[in-house]
N, C-alpha and C. Protein backbone atom coordinates (compact mmCIF):
# COMPACT_ATOMS: atom_id res chain seq x y z
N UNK A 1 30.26 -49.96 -53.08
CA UNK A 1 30.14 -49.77 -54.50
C UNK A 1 31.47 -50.12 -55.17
N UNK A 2 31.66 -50.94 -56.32
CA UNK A 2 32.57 -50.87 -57.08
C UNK A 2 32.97 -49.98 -57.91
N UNK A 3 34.53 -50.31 -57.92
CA UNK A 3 35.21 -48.93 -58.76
C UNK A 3 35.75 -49.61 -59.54
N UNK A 4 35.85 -48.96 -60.94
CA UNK A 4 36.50 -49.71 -61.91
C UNK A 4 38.08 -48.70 -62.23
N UNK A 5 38.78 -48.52 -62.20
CA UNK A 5 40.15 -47.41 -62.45
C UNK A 5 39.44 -46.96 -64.02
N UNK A 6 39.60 -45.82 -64.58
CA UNK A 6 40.01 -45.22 -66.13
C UNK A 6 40.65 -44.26 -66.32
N UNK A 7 40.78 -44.16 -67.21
CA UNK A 7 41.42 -43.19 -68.02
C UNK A 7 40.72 -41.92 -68.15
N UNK A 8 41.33 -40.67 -67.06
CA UNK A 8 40.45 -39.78 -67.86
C UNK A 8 40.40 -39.23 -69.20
N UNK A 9 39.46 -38.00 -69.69
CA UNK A 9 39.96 -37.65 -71.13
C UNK A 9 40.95 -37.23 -71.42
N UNK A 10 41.23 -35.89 -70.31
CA UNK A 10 42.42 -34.85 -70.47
C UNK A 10 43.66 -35.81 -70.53
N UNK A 11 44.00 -37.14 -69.91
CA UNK A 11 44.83 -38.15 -70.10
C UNK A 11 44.99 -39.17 -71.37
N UNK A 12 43.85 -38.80 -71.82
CA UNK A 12 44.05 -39.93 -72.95
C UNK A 12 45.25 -39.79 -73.74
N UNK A 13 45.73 -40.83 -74.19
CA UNK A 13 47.08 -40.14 -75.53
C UNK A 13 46.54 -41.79 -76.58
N UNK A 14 47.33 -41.21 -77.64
CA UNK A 14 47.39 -42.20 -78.86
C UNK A 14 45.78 -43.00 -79.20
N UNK A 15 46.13 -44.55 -78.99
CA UNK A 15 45.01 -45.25 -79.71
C UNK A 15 43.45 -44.52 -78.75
N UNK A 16 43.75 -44.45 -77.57
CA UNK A 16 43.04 -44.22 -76.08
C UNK A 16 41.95 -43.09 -77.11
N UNK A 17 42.80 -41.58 -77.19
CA UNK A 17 42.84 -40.24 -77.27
C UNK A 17 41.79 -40.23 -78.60
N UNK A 18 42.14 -41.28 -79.60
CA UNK A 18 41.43 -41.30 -81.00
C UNK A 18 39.98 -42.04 -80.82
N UNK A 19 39.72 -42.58 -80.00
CA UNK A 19 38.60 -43.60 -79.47
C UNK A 19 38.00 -42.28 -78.70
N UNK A 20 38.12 -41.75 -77.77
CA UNK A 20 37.70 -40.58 -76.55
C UNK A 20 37.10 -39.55 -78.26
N UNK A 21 38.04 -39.19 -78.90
CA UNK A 21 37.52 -37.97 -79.82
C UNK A 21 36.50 -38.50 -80.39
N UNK A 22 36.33 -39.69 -81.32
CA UNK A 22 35.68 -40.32 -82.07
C UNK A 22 33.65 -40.29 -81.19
N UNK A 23 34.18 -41.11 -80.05
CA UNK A 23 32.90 -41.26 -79.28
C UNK A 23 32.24 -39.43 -79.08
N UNK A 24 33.23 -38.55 -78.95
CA UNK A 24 32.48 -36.93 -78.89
C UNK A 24 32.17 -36.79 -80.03
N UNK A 25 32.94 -37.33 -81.09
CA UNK A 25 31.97 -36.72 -82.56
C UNK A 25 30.90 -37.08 -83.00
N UNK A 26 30.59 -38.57 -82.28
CA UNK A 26 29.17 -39.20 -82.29
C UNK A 26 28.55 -38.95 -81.61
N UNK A 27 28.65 -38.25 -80.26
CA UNK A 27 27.68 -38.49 -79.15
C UNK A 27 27.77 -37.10 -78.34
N UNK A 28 28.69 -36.09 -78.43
CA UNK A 28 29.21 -35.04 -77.65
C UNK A 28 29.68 -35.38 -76.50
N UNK A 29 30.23 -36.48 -76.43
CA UNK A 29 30.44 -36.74 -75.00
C UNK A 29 31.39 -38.69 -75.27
N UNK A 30 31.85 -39.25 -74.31
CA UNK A 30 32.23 -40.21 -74.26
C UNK A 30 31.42 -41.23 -73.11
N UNK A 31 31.24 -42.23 -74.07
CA UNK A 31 29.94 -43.19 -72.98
C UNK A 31 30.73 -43.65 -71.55
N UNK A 32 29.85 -43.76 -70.52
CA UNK A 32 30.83 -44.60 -69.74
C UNK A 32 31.18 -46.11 -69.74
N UNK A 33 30.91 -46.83 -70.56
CA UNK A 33 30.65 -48.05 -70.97
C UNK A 33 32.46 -47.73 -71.72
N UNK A 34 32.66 -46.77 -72.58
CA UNK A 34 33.74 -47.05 -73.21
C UNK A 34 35.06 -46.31 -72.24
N UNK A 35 34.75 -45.44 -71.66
CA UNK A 35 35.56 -44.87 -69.92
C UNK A 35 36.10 -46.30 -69.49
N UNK A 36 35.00 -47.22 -68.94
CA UNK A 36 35.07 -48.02 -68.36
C UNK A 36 36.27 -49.07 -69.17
N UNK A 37 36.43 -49.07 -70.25
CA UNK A 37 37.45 -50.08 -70.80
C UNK A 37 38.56 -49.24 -71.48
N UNK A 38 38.80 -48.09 -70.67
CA UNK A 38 39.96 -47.11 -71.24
C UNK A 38 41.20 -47.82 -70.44
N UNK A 39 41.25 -48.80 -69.94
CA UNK A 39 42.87 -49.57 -69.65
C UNK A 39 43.17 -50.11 -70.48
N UNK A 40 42.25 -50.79 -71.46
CA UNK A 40 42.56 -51.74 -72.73
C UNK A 40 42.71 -51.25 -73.76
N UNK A 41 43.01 -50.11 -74.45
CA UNK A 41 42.62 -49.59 -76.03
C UNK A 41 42.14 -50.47 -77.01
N UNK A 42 43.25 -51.68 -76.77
CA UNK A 42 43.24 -52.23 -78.17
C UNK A 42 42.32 -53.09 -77.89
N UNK A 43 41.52 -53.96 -77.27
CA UNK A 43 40.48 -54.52 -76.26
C UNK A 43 38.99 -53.53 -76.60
N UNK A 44 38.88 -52.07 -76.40
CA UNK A 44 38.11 -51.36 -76.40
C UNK A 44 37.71 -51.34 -77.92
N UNK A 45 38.62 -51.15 -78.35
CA UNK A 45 38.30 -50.57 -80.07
C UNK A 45 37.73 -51.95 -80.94
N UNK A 46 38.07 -53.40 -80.66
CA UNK A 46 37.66 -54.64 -80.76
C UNK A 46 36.44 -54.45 -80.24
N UNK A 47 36.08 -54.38 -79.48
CA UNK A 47 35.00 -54.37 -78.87
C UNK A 47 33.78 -53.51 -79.42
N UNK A 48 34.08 -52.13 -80.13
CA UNK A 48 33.50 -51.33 -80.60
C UNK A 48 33.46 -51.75 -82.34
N UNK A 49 34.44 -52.19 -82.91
CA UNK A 49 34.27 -52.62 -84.11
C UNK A 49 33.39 -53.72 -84.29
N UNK A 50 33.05 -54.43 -83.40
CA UNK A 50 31.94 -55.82 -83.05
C UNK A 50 30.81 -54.64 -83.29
N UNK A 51 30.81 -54.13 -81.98
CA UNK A 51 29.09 -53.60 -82.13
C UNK A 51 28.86 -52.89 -82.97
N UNK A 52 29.97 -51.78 -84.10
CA UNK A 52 29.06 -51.48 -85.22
C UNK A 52 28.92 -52.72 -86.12
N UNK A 53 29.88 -53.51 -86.30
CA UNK A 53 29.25 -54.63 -87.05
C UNK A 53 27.86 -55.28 -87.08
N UNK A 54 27.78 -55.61 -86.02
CA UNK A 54 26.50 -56.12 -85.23
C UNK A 54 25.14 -55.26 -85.26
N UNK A 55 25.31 -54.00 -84.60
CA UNK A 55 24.33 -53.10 -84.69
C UNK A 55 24.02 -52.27 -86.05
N UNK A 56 25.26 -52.37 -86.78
CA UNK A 56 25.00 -51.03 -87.66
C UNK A 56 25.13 -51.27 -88.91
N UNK A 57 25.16 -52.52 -89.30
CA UNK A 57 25.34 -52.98 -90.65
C UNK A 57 23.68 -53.69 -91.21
N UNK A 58 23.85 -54.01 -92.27
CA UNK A 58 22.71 -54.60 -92.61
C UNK A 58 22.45 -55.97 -92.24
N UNK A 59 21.37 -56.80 -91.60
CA UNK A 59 21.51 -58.36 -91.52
C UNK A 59 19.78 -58.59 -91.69
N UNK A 60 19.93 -59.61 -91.36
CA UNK A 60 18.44 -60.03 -90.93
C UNK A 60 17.50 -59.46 -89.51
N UNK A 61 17.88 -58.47 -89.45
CA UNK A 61 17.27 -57.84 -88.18
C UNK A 61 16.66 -56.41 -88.50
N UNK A 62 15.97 -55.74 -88.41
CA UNK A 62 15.80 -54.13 -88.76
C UNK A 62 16.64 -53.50 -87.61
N UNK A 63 16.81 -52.15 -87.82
CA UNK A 63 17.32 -51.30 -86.43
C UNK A 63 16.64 -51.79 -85.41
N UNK A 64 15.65 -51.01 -85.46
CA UNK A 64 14.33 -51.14 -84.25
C UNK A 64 14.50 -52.23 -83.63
N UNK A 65 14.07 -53.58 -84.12
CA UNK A 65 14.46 -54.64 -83.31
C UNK A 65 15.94 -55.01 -82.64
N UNK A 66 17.05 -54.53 -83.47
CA UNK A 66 17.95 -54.64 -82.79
C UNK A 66 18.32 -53.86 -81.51
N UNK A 67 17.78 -52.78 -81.70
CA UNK A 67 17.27 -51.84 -80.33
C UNK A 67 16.79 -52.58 -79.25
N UNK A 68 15.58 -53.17 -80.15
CA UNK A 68 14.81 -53.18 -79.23
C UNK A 68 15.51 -55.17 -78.23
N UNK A 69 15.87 -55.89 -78.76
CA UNK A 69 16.89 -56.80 -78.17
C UNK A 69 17.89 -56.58 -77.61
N UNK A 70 18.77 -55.88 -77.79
CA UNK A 70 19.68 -54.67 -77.12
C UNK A 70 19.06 -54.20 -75.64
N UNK A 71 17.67 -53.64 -75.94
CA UNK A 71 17.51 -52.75 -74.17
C UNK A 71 16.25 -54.13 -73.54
N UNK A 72 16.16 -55.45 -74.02
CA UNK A 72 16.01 -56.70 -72.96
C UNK A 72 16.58 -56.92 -72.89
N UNK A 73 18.00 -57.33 -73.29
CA UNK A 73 18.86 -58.23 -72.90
C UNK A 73 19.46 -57.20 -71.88
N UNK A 74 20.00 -55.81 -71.67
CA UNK A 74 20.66 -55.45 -70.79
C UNK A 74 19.49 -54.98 -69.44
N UNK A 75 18.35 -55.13 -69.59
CA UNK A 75 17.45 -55.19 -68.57
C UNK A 75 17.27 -56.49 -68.11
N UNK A 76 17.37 -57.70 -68.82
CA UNK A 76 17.54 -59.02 -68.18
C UNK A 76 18.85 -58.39 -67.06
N UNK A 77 19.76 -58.30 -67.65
CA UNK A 77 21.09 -58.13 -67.22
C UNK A 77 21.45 -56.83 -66.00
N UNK A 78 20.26 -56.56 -65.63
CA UNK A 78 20.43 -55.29 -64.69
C UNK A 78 21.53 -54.06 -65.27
N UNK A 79 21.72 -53.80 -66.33
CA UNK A 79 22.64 -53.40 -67.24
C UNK A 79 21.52 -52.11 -67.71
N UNK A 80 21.71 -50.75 -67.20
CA UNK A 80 21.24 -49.91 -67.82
C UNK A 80 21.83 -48.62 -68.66
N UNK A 81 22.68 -49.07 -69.45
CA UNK A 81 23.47 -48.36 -70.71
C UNK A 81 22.49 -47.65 -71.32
């Protein structure tokens, strides 16, 4: 099995620490998807400013469908987030 290194919470400090709080105020918890890119902060938070862009703004897509393209593409992808 692969291991990826992270950051735990109780370790987080600065940009890390504000990303870790943020994801508990949305979710009670921190995804492992964003664990997983706790070596990068500034990488992570790019990454997260994309997908609310993408997911959470208004476009030519409704929610639902963007959902619902979201959980094929990461089932194409053996990817179960």
């Amino acid at each position: 099995m692969a291991f990826i290194e992270q950051i735990a919470e109780k370790d987080a400090q600065g940009t890390l620490a504000r990303i870790y709080e943020s994801a508990r105020g949305r979710a009670d918890r921190v995804a492992n998807i964003i664990r997983l890119m706790s070596l990068d902060p500034v990488s992570l938070e790019g990454s997260m400013q994309f997908y609310v862009k993408l997911m959470k703004t208004g476009n030519g897509l409704s929610s639902a469908r963007k959902e619902m393209l979201a959980t094929v593409v990461s089932c194409a992808n053996d990817c179960y987030y």
